[in-house]
Structures are given as C-alpha cells and as structure tokens.
N, C-alpha and C. Protein backbone atom coordinates (compact mmCIF):
# COMPACT_ATOMS: atom_id res chain seq x y z
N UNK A 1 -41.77 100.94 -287.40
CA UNK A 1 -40.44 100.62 -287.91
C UNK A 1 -39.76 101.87 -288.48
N UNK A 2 -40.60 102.48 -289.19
CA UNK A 2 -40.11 103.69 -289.63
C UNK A 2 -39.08 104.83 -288.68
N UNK A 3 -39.72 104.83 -287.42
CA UNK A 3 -39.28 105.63 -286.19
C UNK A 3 -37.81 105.28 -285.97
N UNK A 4 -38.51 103.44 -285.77
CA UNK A 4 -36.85 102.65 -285.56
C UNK A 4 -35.59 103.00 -286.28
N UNK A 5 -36.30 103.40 -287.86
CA UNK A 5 -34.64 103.45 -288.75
C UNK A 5 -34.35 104.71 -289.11
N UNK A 6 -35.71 105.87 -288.53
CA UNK A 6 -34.98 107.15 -288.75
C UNK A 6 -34.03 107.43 -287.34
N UNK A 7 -34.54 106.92 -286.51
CA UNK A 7 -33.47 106.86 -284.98
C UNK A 7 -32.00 106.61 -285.50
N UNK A 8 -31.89 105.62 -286.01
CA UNK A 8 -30.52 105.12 -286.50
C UNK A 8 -29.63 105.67 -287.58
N UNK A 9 -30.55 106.57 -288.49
CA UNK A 9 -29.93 107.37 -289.28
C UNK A 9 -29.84 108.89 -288.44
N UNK A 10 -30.42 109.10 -287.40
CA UNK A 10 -30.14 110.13 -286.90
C UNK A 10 -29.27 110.09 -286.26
N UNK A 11 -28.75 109.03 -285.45
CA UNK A 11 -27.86 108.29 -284.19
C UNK A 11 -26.13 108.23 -285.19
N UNK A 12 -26.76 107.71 -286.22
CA UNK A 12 -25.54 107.55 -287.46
C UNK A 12 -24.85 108.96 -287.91
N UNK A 13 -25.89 110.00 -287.79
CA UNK A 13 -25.49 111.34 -288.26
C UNK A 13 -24.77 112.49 -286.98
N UNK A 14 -25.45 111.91 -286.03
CA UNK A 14 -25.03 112.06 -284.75
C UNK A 14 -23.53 111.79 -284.41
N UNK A 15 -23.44 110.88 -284.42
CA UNK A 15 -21.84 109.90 -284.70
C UNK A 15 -20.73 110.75 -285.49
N UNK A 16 -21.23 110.82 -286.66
CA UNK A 16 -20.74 111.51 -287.79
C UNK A 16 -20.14 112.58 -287.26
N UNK A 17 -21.33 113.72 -286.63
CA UNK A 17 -20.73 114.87 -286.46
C UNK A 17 -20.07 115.19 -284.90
N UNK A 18 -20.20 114.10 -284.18
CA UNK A 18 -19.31 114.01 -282.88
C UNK A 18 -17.63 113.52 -283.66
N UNK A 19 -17.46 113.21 -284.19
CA UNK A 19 -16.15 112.55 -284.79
C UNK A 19 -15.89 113.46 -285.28
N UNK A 20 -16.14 114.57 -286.38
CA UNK A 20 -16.01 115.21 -287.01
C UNK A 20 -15.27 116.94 -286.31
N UNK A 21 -16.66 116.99 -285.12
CA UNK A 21 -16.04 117.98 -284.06
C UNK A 21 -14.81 117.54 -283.30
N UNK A 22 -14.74 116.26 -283.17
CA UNK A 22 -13.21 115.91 -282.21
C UNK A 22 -12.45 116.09 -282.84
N UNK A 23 -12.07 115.50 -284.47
CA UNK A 23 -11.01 115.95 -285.05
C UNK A 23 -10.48 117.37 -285.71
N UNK A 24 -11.47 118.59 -285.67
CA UNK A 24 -11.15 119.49 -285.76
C UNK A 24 -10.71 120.06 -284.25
N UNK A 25 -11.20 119.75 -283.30
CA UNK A 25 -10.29 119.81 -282.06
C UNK A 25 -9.21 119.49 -281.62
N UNK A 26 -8.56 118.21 -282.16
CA UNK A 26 -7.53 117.84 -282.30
C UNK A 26 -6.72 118.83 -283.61
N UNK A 27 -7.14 118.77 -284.33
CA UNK A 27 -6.32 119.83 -285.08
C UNK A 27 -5.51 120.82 -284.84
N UNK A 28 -7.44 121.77 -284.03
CA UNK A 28 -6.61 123.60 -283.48
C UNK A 28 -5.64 122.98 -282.71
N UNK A 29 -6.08 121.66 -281.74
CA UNK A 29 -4.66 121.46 -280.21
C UNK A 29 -3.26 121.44 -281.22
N UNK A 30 -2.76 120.50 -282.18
CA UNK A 30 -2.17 120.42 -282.93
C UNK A 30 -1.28 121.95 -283.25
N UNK A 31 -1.81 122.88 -284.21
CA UNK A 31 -1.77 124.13 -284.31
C UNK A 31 -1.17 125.08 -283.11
N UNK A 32 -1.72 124.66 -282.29
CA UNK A 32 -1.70 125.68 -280.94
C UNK A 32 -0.24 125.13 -281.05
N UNK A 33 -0.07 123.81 -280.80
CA UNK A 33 1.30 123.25 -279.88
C UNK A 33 2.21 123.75 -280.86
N UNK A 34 2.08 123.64 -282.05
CA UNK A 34 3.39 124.16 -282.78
C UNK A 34 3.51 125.52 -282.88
N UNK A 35 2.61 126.54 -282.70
CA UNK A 35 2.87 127.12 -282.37
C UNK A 35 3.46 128.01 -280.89
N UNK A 36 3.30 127.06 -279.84
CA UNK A 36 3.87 127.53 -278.70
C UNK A 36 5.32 126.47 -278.71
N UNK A 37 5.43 125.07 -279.28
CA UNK A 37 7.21 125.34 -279.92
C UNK A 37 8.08 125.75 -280.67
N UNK A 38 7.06 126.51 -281.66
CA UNK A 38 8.09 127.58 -282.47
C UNK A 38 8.94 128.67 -281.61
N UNK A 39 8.06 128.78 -281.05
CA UNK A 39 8.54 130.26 -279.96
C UNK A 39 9.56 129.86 -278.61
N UNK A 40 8.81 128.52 -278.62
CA UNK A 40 10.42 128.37 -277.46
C UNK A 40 11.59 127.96 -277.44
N UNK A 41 12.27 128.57 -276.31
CA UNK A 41 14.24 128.50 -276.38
C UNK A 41 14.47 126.79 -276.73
N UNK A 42 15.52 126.83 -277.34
CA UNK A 42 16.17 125.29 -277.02
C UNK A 42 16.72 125.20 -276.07
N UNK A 43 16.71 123.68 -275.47
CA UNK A 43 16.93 123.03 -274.48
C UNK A 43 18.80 122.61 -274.93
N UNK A 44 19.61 122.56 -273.57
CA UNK A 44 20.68 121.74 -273.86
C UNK A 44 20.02 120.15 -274.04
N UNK A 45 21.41 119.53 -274.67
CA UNK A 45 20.83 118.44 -274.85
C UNK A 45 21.67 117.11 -273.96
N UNK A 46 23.01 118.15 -273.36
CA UNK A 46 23.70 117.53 -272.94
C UNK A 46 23.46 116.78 -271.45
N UNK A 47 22.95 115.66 -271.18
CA UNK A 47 22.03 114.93 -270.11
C UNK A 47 23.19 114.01 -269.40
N UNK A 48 24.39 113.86 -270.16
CA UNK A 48 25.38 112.55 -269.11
C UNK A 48 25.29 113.06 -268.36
N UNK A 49 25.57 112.00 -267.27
CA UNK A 49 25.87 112.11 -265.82
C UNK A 49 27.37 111.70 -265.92
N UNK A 50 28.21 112.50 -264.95
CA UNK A 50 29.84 112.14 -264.53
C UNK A 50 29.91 110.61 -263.61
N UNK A 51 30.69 109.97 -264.19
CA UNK A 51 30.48 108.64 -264.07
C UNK A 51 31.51 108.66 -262.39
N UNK A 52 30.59 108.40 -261.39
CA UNK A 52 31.36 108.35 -259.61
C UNK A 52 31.93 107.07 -259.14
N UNK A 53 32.08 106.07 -260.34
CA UNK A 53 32.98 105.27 -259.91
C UNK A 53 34.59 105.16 -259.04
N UNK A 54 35.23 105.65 -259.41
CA UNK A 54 36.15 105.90 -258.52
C UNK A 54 35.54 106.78 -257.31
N UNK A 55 34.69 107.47 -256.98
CA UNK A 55 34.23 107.89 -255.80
C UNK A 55 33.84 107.24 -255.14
N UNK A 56 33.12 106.48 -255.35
CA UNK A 56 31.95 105.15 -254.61
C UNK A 56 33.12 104.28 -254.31
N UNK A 57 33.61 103.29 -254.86
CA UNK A 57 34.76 102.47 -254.51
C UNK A 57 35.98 102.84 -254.04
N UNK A 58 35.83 104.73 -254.10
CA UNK A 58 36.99 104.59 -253.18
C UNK A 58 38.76 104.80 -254.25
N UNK A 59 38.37 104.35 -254.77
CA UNK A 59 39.54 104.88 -256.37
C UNK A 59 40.70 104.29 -255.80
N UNK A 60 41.68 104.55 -256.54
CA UNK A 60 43.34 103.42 -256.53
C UNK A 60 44.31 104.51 -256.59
C-alpha cells in the first residue's frame, strides 16, 4: 500500500509541476506578443465598403 500512495503523491507532484511549467510558458508567449505589438505600425481602421447599390440596380 505504501508504494500505492507514494505513486500518487508522486503522480500529484508530477501534475503540480506540469501545470506549473505550462503557465510559465504561457507567460514568456504572453511577453513575447506584447512585445512584438509594441513595435508594430498601426493598422487603418477604416474597413467600409462603398455601398454599389445604385450600380447593381442600375440607378435612376
């Protein structure tokens, strides 16, 4: 039994430090990204489209 519940505290610690490494990975990604949008240009923002109604129908 003993084997059994040091497995599980090892499996538990295991756990621990898989979670632990992902979220410091998520972090640096985090980090990285703001730093590669600090540095880049702005975008226009202006996206309408010219409305072709009178083109399509032909207009009056």
């Amino acid at each position: 039994m003993e084997t059994n519940d040091q497995k599980k505290t090892s499996l538990a610690d295991a756990a621990k430090a898989l979670l632990a490494k992902k979220k410091q990975q998520q972090a640096d990604q985090k980090n990285g990204q703001f730093a590669d949008k600090s540095t880049k240009a702005l975008k226009s923002q202006n996206n309408k489209k010219p409305n072709n109604q009178r083109r399509r129908t032909g207009g009056s």
